[in-house]
N, C-alpha and C. Protein backbone atom coordinates (compact mmCIF):
# COMPACT_ATOMS: atom_id res chain seq x y z
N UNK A 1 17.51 -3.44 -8.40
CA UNK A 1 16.57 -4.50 -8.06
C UNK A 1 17.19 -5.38 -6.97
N UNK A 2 16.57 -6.14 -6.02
CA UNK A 2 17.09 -6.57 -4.72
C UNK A 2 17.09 -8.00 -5.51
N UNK A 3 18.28 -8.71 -5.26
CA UNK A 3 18.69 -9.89 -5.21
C UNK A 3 17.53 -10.78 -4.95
N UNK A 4 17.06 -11.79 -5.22
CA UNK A 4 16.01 -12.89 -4.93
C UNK A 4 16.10 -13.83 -3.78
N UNK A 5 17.78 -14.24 -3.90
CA UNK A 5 17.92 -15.25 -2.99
C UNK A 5 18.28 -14.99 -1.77
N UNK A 6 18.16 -13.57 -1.42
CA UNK A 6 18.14 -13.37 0.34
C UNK A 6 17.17 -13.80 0.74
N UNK A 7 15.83 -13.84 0.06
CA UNK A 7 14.14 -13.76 0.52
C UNK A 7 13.83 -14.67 -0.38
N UNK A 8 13.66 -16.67 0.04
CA UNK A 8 13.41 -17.03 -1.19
C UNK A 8 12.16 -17.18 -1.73
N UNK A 9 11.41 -16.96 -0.66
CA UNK A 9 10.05 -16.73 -0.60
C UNK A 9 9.55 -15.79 -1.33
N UNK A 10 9.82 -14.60 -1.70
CA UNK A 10 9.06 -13.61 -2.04
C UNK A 10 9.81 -13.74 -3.58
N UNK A 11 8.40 -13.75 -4.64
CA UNK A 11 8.67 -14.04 -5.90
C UNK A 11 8.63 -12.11 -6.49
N UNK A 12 9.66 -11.46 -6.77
CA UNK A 12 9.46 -10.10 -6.47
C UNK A 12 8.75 -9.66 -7.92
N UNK A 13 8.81 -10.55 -9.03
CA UNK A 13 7.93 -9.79 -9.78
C UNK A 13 6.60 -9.67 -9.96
N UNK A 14 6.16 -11.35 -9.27
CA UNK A 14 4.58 -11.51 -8.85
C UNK A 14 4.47 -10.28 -7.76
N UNK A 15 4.84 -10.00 -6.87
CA UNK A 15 4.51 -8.70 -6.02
C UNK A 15 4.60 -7.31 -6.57
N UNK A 16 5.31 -6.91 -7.62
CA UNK A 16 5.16 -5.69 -8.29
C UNK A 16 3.89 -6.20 -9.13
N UNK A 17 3.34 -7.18 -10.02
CA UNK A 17 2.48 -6.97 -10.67
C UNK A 17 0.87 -7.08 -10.13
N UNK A 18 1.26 -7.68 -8.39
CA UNK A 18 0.07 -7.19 -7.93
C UNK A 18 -0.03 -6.18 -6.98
N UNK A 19 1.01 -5.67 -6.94
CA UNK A 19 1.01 -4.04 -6.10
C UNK A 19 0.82 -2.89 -7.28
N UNK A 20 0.82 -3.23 -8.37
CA UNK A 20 0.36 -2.34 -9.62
C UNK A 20 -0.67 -2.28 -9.73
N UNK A 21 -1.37 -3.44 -9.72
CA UNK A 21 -2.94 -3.89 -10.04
C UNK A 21 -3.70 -3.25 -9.02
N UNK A 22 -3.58 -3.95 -7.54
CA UNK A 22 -3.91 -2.87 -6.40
C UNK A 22 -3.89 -1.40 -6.68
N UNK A 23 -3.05 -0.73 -6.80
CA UNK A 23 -2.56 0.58 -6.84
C UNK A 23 -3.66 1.07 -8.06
N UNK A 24 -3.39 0.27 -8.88
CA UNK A 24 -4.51 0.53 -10.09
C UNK A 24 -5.88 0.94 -10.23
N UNK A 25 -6.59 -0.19 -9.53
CA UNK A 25 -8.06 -0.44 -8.59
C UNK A 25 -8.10 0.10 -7.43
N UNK A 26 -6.83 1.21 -6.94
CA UNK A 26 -7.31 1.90 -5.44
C UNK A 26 -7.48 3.66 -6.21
N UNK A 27 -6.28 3.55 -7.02
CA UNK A 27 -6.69 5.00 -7.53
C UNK A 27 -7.99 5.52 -8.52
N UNK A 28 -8.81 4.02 -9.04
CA UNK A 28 -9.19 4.50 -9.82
C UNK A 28 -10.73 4.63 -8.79
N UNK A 29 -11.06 3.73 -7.76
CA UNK A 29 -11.97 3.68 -6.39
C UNK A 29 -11.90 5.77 -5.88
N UNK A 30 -10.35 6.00 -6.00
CA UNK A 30 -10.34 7.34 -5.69
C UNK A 30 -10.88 8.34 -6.76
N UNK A 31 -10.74 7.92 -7.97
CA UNK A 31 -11.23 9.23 -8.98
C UNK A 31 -12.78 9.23 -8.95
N UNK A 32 -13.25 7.49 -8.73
CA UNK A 32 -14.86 8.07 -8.75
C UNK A 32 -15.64 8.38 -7.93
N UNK A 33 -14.78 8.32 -6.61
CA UNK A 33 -15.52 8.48 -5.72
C UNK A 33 -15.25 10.50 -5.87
N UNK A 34 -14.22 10.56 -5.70
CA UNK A 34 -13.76 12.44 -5.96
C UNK A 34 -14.76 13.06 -7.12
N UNK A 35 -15.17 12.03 -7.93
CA UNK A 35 -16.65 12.38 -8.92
C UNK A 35 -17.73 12.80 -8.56
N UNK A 36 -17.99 11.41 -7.80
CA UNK A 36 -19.19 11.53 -6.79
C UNK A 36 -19.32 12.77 -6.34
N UNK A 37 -18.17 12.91 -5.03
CA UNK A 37 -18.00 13.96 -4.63
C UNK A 37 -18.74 15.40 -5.30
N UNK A 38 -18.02 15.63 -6.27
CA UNK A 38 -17.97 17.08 -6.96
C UNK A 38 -19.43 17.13 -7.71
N UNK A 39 -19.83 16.18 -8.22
CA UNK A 39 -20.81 15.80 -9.34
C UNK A 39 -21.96 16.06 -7.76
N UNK A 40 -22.54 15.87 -6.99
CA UNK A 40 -23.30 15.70 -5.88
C UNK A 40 -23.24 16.98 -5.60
N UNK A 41 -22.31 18.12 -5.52
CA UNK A 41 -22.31 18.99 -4.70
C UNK A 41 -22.59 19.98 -5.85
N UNK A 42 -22.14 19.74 -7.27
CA UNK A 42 -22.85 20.97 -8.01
C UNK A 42 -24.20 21.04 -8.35
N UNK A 43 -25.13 19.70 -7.43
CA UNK A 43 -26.45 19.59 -7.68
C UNK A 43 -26.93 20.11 -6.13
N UNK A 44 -26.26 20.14 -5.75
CA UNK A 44 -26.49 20.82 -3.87
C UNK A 44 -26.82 19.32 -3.49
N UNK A 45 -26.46 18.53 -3.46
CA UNK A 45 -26.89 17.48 -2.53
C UNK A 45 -25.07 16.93 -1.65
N UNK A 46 -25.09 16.26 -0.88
CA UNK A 46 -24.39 15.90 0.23
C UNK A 46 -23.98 14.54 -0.17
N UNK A 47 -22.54 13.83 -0.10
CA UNK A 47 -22.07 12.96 -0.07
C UNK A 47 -21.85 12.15 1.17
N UNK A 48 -21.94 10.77 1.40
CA UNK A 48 -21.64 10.53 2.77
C UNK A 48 -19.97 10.59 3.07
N UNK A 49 -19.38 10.72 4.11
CA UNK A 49 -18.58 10.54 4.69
C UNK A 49 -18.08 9.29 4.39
N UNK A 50 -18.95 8.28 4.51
CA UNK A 50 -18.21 6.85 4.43
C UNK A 50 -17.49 6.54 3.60
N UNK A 51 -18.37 7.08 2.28
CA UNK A 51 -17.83 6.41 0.78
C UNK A 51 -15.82 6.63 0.67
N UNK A 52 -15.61 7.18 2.03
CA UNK A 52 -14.04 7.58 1.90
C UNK A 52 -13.02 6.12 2.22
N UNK A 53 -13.95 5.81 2.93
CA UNK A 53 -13.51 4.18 3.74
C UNK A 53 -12.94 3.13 2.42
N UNK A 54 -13.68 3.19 1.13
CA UNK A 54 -12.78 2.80 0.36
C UNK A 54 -11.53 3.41 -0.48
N UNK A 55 -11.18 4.78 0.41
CA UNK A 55 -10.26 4.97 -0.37
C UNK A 55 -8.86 4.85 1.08
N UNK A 56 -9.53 4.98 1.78
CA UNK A 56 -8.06 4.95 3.16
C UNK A 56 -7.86 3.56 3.80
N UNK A 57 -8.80 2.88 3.43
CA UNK A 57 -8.83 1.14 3.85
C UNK A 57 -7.74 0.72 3.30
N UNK A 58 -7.79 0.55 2.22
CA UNK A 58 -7.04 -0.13 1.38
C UNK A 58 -5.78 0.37 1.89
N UNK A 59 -5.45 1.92 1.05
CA UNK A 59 -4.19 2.67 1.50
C UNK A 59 -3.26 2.01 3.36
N UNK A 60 -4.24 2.22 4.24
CA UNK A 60 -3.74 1.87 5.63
C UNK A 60 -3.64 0.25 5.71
N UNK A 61 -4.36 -0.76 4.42
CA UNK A 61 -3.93 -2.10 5.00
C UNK A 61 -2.57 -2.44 4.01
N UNK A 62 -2.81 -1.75 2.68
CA UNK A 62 -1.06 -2.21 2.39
C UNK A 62 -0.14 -1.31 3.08
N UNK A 63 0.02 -0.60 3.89
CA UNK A 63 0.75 0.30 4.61
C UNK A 63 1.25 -0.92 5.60
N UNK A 64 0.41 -1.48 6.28
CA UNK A 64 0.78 -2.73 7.39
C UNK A 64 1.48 -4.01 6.86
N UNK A 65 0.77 -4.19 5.29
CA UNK A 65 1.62 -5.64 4.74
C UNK A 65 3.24 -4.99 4.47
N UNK A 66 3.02 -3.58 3.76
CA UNK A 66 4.61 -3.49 3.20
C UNK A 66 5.36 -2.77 4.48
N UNK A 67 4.82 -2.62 5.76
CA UNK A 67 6.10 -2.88 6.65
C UNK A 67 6.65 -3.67 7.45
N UNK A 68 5.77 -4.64 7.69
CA UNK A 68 6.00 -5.91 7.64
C UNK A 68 6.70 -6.70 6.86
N UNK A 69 6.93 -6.31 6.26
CA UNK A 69 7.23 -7.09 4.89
C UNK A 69 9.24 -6.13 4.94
N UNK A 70 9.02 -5.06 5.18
CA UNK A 70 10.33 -4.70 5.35
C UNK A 70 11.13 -4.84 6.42
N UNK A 71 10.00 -5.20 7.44
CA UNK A 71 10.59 -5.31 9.16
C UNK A 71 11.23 -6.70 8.91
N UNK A 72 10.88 -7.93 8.35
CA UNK A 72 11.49 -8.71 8.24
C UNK A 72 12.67 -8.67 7.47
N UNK A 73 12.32 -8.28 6.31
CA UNK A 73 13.48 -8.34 5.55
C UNK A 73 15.07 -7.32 6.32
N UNK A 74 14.69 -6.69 6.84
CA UNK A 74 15.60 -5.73 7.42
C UNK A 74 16.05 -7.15 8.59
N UNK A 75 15.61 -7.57 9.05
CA UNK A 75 15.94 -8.31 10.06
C UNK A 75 16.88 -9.76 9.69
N UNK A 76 16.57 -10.25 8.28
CA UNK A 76 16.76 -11.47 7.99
C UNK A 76 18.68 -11.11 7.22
N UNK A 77 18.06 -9.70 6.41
CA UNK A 77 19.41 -9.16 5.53
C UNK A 77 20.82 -8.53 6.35
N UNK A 78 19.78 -8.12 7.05
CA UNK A 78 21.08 -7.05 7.82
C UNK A 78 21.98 -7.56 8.80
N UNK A 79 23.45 -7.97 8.95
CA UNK A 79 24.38 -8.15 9.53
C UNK A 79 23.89 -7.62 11.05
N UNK A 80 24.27 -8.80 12.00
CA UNK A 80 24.34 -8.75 13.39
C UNK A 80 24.02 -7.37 14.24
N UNK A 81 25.30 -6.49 13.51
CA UNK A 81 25.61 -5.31 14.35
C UNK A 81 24.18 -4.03 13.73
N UNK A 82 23.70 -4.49 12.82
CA UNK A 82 22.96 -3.47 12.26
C UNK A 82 21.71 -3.64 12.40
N UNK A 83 20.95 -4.31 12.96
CA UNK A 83 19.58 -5.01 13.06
C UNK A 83 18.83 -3.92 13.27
N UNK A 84 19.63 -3.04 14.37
CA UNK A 84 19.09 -2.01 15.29
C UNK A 84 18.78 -0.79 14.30
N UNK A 85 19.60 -0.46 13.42
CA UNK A 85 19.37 0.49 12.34
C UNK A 85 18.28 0.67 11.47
N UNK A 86 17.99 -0.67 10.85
CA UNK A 86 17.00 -1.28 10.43
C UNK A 86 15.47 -0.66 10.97
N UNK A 87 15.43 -0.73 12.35
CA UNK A 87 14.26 -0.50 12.98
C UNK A 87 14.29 1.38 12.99
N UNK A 88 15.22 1.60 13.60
CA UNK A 88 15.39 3.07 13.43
C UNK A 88 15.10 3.86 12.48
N UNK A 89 15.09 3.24 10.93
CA UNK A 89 14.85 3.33 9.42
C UNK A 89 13.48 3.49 9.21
C-alpha cells in the first residue's frame, strides 16, 4: 500500500471505495447491455450500436483521471534524476 503522506491530498481508501463502486456500476451497465445484445438477436431483431457508449465512456474517462492521477504522482514522488522514467513508464 503507498504511503499517504507523499500525496496528502488523496484520501486512498475513499478512492478504492469509489473506484469499486464505479467498477461495480460499469460492469454491471456491461452485462445488461451484452443481454440486450444476445436476448434481441435470438428474436432476429437488431441492437443499436450506441447502447455501447455506456460501456467505453466510462472505461476511456477513468482511463484519463487514473493517468493523471499517476502523471502527477510520478512527478511529485520521484527524485530529480528520475522524473524522466516516470513518463517513459
Amino acid at each position: 500500500m503507498l504511503d499517504p503522506t507523499w500525496y496528502p491530498r488523496l484520501d486512498l481508501s475513499q478512492v478504492c471505495d469509489r473506484f469499486i463502486l464505479w467498477l461495480s456500476l460499469h460492469m454491471a451497465a456491461a452485462a445488461l447491455i451484452d443481454y440486450g445484445i444476445h436476448a434481441n438477436l435470438a428474436r432476429g431483431q437488431l441492437l443499436s450500436v450506441g447502447w455501447q457508449v455506456f460501456v467505453y465512456f466510462p472505461m476511456g474517462a477513468g482511463e484519463i483521471f487514473i493517468y493523471a492521477m499517476a502523471y502527477e504522482a510520478a512527478f511529485e514522488v520521484a527524485p530529480k534524476e528520475q522524473k524522466g522514467d516516470g513518463i517513459g513508464l
